[in-house]
Protein backbone atom coordinates (compact mmCIF):
# COMPACT_ATOMS: atom_id res chain seq x y z
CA UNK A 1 -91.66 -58.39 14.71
CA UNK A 2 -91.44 -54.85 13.60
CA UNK A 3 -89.91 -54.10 9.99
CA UNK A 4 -86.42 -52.34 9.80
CA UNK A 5 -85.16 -50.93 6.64
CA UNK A 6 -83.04 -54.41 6.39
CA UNK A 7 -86.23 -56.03 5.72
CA UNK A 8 -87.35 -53.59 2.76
CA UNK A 9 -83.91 -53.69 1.29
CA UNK A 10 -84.54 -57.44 1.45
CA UNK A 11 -87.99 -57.98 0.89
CA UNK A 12 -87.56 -55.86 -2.76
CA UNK A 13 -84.53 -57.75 -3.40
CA UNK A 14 -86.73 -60.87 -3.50
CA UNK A 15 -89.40 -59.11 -5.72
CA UNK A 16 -86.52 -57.88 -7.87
CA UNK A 17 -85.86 -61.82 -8.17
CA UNK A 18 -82.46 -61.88 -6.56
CA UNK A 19 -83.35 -65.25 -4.93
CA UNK A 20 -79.20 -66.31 -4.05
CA UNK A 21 -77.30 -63.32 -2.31
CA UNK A 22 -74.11 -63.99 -1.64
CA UNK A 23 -71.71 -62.30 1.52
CA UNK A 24 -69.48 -62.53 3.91
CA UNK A 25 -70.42 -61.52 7.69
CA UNK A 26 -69.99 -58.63 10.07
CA UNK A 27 -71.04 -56.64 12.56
CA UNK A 28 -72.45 -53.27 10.21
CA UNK A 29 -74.31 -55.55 7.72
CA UNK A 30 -75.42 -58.51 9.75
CA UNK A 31 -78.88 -57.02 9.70
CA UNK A 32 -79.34 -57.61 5.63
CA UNK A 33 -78.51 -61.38 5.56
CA UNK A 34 -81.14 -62.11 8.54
CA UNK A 35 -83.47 -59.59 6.70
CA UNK A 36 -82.99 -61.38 3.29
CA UNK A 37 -83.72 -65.32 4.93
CA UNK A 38 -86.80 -63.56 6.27
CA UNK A 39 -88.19 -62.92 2.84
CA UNK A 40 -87.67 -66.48 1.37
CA UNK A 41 -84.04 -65.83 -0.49
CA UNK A 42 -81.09 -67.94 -0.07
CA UNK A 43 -77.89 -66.67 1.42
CA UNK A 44 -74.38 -67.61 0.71
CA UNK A 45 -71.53 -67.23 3.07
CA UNK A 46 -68.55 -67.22 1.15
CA UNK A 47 -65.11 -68.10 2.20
CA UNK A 48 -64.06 -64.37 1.68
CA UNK A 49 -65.62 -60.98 0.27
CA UNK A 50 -63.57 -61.49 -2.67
CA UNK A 51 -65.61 -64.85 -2.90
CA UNK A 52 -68.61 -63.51 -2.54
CA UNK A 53 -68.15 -61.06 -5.18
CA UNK A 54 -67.04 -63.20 -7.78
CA UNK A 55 -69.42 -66.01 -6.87
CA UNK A 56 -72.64 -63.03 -7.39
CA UNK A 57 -70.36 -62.84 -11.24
CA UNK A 58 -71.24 -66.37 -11.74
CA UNK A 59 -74.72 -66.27 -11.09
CA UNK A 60 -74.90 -63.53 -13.19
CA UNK A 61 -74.04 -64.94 -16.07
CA UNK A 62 -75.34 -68.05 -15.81
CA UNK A 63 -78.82 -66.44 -15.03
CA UNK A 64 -78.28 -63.22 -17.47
CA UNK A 65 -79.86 -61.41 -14.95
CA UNK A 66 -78.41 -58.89 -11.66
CA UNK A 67 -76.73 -60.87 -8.85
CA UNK A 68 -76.41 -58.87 -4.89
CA UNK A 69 -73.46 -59.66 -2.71
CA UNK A 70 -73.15 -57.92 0.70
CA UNK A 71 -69.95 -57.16 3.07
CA UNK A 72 -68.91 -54.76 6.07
CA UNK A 73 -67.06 -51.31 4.84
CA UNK A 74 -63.41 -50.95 4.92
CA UNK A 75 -61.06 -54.16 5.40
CA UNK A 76 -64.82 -55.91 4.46
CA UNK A 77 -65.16 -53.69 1.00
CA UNK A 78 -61.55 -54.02 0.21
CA UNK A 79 -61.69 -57.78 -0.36
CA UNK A 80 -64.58 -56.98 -2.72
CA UNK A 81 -62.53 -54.24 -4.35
CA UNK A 82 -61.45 -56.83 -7.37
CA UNK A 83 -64.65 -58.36 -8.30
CA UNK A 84 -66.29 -54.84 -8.51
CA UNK A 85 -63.41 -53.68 -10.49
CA UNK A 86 -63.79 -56.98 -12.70
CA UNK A 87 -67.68 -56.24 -12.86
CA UNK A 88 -67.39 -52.92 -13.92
CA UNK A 89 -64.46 -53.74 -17.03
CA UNK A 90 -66.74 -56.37 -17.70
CA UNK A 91 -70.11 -55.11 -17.75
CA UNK A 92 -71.08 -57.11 -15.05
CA UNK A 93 -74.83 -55.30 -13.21
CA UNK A 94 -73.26 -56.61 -9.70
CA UNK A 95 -75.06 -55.01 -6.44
CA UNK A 96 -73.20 -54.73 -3.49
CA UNK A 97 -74.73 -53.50 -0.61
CA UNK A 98 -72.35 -52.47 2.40
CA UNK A 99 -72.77 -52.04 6.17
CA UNK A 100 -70.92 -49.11 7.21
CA UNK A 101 -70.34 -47.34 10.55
CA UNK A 102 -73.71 -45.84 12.12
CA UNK A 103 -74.10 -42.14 11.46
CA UNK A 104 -73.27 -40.97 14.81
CA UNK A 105 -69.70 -42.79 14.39
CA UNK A 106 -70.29 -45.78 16.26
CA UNK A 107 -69.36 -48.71 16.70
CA UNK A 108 -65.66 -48.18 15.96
CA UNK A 109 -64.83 -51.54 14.37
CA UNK A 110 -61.23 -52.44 13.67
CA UNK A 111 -60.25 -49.63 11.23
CA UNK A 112 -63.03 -47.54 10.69
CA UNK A 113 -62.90 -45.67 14.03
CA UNK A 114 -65.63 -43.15 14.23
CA UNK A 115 -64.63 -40.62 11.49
CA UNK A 116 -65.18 -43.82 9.01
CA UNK A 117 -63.53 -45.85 6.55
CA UNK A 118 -63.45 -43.14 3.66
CA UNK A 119 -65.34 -46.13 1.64
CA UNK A 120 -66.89 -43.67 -0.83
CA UNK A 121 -63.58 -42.02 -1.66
CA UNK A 122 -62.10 -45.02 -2.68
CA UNK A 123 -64.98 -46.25 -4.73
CA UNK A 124 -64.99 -42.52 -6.37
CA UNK A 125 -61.33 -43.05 -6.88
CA UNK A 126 -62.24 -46.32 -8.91
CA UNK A 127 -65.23 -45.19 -10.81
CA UNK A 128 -66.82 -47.59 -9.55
CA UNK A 129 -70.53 -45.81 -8.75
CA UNK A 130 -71.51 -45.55 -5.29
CA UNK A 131 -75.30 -44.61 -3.94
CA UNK A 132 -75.52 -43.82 -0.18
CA UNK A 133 -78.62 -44.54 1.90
CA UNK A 134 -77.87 -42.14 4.66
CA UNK A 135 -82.06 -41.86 5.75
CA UNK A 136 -84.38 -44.61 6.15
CA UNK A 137 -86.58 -41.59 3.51
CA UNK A 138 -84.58 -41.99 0.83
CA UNK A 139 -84.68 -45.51 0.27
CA UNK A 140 -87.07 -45.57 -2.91
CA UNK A 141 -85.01 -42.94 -5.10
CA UNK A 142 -82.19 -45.06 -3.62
CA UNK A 143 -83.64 -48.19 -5.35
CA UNK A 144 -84.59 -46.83 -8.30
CA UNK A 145 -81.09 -45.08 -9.11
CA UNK A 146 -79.72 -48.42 -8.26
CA UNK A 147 -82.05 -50.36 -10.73
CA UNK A 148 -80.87 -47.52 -13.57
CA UNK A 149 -77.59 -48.20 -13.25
CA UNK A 150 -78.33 -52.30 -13.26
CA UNK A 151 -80.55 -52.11 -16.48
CA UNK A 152 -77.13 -50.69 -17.87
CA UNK A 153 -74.85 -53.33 -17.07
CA UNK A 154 -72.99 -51.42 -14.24
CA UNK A 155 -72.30 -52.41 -10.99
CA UNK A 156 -73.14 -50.31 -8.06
CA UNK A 157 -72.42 -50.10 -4.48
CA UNK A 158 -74.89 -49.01 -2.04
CA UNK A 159 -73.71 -48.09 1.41
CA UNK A 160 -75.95 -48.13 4.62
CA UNK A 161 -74.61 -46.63 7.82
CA UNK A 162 -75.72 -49.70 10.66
CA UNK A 163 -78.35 -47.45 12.27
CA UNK A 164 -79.95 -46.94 9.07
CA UNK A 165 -80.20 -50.56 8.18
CA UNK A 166 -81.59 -51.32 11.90
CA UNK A 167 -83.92 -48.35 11.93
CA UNK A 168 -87.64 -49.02 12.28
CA UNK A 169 -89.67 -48.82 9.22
CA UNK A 170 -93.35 -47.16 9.07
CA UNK A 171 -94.03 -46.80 5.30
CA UNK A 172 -95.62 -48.96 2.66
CA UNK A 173 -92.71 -50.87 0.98
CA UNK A 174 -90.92 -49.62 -2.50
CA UNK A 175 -92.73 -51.39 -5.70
CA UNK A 176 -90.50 -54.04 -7.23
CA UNK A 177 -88.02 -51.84 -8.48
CA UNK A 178 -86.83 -53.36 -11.35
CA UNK A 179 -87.47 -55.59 -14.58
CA UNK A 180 -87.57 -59.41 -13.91
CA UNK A 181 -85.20 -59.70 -17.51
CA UNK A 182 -81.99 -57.52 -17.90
CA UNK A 183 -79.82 -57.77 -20.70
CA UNK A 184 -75.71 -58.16 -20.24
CA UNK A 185 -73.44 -57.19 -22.19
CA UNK A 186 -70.68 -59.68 -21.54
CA UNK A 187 -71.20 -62.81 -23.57
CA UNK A 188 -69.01 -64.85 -21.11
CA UNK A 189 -66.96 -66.32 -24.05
CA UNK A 190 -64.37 -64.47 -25.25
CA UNK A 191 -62.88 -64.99 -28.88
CA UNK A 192 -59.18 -63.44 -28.48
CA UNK A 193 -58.58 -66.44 -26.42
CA UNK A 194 -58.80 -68.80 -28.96
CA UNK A 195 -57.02 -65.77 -31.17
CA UNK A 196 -54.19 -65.99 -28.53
CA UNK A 197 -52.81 -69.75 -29.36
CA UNK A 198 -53.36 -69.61 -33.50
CA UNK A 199 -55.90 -71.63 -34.95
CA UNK A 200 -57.21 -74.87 -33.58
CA UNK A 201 -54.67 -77.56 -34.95
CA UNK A 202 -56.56 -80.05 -37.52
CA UNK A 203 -54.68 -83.20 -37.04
CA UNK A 204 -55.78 -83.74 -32.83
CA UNK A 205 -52.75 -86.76 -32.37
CA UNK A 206 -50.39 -83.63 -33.54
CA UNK A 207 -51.09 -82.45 -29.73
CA UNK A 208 -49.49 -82.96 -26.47
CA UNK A 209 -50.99 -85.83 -25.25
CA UNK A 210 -50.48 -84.75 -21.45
CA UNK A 211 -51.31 -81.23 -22.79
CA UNK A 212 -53.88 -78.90 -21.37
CA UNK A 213 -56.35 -79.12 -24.48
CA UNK A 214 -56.07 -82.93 -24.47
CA UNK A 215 -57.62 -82.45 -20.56
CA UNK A 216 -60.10 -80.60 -21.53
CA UNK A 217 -60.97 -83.14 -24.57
CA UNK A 218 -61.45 -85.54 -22.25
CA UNK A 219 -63.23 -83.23 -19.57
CA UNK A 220 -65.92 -82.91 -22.97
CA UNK A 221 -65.96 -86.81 -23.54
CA UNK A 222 -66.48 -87.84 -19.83
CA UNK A 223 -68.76 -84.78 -18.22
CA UNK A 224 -72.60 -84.07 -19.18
CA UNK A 225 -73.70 -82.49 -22.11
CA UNK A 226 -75.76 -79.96 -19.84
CA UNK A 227 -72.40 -79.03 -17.83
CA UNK A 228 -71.38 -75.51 -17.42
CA UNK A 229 -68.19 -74.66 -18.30
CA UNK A 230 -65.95 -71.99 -16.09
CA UNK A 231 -62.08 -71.50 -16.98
CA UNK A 232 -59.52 -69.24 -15.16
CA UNK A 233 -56.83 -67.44 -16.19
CA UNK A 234 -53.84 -68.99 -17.97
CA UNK A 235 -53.76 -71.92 -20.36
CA UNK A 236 -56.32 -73.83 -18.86
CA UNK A 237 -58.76 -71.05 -20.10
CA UNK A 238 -56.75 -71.32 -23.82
CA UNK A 239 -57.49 -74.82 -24.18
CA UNK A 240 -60.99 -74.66 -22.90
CA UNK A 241 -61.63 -71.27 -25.48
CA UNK A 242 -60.01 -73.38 -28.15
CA UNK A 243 -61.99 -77.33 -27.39
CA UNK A 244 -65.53 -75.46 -26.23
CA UNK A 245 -65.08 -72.93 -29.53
CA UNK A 246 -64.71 -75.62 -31.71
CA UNK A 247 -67.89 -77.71 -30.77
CA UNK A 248 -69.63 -74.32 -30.18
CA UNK A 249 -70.17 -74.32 -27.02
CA UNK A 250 -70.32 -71.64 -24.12
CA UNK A 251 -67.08 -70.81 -21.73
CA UNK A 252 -67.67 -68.39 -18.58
CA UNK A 253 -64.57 -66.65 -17.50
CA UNK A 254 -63.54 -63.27 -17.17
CA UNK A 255 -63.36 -62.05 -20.41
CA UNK A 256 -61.00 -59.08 -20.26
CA UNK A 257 -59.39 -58.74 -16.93
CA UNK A 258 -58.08 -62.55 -16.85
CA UNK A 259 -58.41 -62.63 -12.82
CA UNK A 260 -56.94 -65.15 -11.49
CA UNK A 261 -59.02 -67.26 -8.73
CA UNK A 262 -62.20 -65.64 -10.81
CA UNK A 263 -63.91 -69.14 -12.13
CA UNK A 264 -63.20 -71.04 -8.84
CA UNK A 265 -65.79 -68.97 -7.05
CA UNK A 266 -67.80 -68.11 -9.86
CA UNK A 267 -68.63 -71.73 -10.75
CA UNK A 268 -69.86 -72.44 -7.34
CA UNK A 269 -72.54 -68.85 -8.19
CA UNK A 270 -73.85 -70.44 -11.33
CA UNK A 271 -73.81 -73.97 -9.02
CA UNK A 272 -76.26 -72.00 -6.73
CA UNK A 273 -78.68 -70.88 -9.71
CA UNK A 274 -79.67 -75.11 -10.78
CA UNK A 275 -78.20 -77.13 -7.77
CA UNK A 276 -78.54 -80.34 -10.00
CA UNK A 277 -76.76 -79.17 -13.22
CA UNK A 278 -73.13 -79.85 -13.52
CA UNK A 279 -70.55 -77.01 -13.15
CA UNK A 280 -67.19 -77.87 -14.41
CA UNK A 281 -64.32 -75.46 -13.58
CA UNK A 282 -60.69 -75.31 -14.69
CA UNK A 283 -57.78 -73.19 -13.30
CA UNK A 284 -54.15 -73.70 -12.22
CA UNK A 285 -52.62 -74.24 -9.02
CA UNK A 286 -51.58 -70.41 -8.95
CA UNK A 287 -55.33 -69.62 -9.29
CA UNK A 288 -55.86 -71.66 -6.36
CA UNK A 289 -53.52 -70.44 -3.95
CA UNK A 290 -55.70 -67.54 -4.05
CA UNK A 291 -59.33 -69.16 -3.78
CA UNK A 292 -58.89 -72.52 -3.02
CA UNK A 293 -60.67 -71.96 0.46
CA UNK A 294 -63.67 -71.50 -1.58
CA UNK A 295 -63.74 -75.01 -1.83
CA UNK A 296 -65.68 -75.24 1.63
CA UNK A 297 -68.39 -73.09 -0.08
CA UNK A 298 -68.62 -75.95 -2.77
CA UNK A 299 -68.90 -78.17 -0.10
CA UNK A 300 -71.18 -76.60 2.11
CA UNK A 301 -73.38 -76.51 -0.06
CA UNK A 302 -72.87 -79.62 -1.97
CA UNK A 303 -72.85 -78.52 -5.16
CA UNK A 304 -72.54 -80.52 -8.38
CA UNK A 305 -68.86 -78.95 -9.34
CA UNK A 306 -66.39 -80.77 -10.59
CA UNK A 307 -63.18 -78.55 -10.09
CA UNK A 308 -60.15 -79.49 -12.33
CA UNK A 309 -56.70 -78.30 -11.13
CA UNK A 310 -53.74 -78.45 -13.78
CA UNK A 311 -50.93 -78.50 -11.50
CA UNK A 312 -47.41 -77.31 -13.14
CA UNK A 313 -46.07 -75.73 -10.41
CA UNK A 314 -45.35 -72.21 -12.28
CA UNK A 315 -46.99 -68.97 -12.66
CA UNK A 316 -47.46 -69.45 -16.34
CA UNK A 317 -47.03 -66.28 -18.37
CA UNK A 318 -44.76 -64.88 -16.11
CA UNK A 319 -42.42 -67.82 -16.14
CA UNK A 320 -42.45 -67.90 -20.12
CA UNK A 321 -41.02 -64.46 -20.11
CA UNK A 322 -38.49 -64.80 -17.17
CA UNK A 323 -37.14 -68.39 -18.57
CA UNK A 324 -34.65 -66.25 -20.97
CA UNK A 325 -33.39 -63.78 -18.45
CA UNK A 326 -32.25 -66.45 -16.01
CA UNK A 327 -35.06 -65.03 -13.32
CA UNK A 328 -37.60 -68.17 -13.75
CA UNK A 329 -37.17 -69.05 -10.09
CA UNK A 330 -39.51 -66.00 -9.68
CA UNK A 331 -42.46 -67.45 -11.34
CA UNK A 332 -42.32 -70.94 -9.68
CA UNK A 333 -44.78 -72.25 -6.91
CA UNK A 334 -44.60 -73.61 -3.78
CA UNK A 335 -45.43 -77.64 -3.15
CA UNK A 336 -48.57 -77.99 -2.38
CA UNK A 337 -50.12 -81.50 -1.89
CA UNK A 338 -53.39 -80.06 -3.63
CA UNK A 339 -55.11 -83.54 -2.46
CA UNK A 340 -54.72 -83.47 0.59
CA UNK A 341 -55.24 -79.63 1.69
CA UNK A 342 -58.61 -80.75 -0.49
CA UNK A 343 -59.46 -83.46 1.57
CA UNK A 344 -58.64 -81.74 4.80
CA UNK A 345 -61.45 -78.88 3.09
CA UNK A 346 -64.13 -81.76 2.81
CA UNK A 347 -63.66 -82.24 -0.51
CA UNK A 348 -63.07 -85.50 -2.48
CA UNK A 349 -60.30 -85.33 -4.42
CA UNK A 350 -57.86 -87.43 -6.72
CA UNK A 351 -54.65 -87.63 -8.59
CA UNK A 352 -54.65 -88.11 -12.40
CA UNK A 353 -51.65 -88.75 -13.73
CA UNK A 354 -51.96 -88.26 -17.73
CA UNK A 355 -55.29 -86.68 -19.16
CA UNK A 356 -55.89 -90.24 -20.52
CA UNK A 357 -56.27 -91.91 -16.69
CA UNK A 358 -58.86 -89.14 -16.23
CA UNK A 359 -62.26 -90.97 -16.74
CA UNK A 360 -60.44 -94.07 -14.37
CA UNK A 361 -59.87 -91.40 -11.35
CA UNK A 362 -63.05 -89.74 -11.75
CA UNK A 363 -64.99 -93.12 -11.27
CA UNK A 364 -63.21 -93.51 -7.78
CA UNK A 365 -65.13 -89.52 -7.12
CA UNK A 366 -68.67 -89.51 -5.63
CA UNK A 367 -71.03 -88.78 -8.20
CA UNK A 368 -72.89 -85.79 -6.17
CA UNK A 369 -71.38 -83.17 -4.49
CA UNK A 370 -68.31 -81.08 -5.27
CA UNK A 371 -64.81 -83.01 -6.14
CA UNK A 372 -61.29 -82.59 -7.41
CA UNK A 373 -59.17 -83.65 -10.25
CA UNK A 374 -55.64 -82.97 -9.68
CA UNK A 375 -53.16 -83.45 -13.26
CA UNK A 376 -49.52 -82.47 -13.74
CA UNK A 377 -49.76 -80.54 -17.04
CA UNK A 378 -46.39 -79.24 -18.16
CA UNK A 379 -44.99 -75.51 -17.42
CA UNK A 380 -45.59 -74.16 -21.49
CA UNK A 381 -47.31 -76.00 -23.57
CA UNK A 382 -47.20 -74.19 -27.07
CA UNK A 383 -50.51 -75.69 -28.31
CA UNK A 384 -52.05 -73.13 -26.15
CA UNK A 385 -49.43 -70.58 -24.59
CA UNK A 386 -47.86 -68.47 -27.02
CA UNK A 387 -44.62 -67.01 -26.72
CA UNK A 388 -45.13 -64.25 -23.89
CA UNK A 389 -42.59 -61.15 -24.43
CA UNK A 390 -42.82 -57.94 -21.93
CA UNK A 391 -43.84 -56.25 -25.11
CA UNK A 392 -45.80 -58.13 -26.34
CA UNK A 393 -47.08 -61.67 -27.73
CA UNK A 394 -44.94 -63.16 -30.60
């Protein structure tokens, strides 16, 4: 079979060490993930681009090193729109190569028609740098301006118009393009977190007992010592900044944008890196209504995660501050039976009704693979949620 520039792109990737890429399918980019199988990496197809991104997030932190996702232009980039913007606050080196409409216009593909998707606008718009491999040529300046902007923490986006990826390839391949060891700059635990609730409370029995940081001390007593630990936004991530900070040991989440949904997909990234060490990952049930189809992914793959959903059936923050103006309906959820929409996903899942029936429930999970936790955890708790004003915290 004759090289195309999707098997360059791929084959330096895996010289570059990116050995898990993570995507989502379509018809401008379909070339890449083929090319990258064909040079011995291991693709991920997420649930969603938005998955995909923040999945790459997790590997990269777990690893300390670059992680590639891939995606179609317009409606395709879009979804990854918030893990690029995440990456870039963040300091995040996140590559995302796109497929975009061939050079000549075609194929029109749902909104792109054949004057294009104005992709690079909007990434310009978010200073969010963008390289663009318009000749087959250009490919090793393309690489190494890409691999600059990596070694610097920075995520970049590198579009390829479909006819470029698919074009034939006659020259020698690009050297590996980049250093097998790259520093980050985010730390992937953040201190303000723990700043956020007060100091950790000496006396442990003074604390909720159905609270969110007695979950989490249990989580610590009944997991292994080698697990990973991701936490989303909201109190679940307070308590596990607060628990994990005390016996000093590492959270992933992300750090200064709080997105919500972030550590359900990024868990299953770091998953990817060792597929036997435990991932543990925390969020509420608003996080989930916006990733919990990542779940398949988990499953899929069977990966060793063990997600943890603290169900209170509020948006937290939001609901703190709207309580004294009479507008809490705003902030509430809808019912979800989390168990069952889990189960109907593939994934084993179970109801725990106080943190202390925790280690009982879990026994009833498969050891292997990917499960739930499901526990009612109240709508505030103060030993982790301060007093949210819309000016400020109290």
């Amino acid at each position: 079979m004759n090289a195309i520039v999707a098997d360059v792109l791929a084959r330096s990737a895996a010289a570059a060490g990116f050995a898990t890429c993570f995507g989502y399918l379509g018809h401008h980019v379909e070339p890449l993930p083929q090319a990258l199988l064909r040079a011995g990496c291991r693709v991920v197809i997420a649930a969603s681009e938005m998955g995909a991104g923040y999945m790459a997030q997790g590997l990269a932190l777990a690893s300390g090193r670059p992680a590639l996702a891939f995606c179609c232009g317009s409606p395709g980039l879009s979804m990854m729109f918030p893990p690029l913007q995440v990456a870039r606050l963040e300091s995040i080196p996140l590559l995302v190569i796109v497929g975009q409409t061939a050079n000549s216009g075609w194929p029109e593909f749902q909104d792109t028609r054949s004057t294009g998707s104005r992709d690079r606008e909007l990434l310009a718009a978010l200073q969010i740098a963008n390289l663009h491999l318009d000749a087959p040529q250009k490919l090793a300046e393309i690489l190494e301006a890409s691999r600059a902007r990596l070694q610097r923490s920075q995520p970049v986006v590198l579009t390829v118009p479909c006819d470029v990826m698919a074009a034939p390839w006659a020259g020698m391949d690009p050297i590996s393009w980049w250093e097998q060891s790259l520093p980050l700059q985010h730390s992937g635990a953040d201190p303000s977190c723990i700043a956020l609730a007060g100091p950790p409370e000496p006396d442990r029995g003074s604390l909720n007992s159905d609270g969110y940081r007695a979950l989490v001390v249990e989580l610590l007593d009944q997991l292994p010592k080698e697990t990973l630990w991701f936490g989303d936004a909201g109190q679940s991530r307070h308590a596990m900044a607060i628990e994990l900070g005390e016996r000093g040991l590492q959270l992933f989440q992300s750090t200064t944008v709080g997105a919500m949904g972030w550590a359900l997909a990024a868990a299953i990234g770091a998953a990817c890196l060792e597929p036997t060490r435990p991932v543990c990952c925390f969020s509420g049930d608003g996080s989930a209504l916006m990733l919990a189809n990542e779940w398949t992914t988990a499953v899929k793959r069977h990966l060793p995660i063990t997600f943890v959903l603290a169900e209170n059936g509020v948006l937290g923050q939001p609901y703190s501050r709207l309580q004294n103006d009479g507008a809490e309906s705003l902030a509430r959820l809808p019912d979800v039976d989390w168990c069952a929409l889990a189960t109907s996903l593939g994934l084993p899942a179970r109801r725990v009704a106080t943190p202390r029936d925790l280690a009982v429930e879990l026994a009833e999970l498969p050891a292997e693979g990917p499960r739930l936790l499901v526990v009612p955890m109240p709508a505030r708790d103060p030993a982790v949620q301060p007093p949210y004003t819309l000016t400020g915290s109290a």
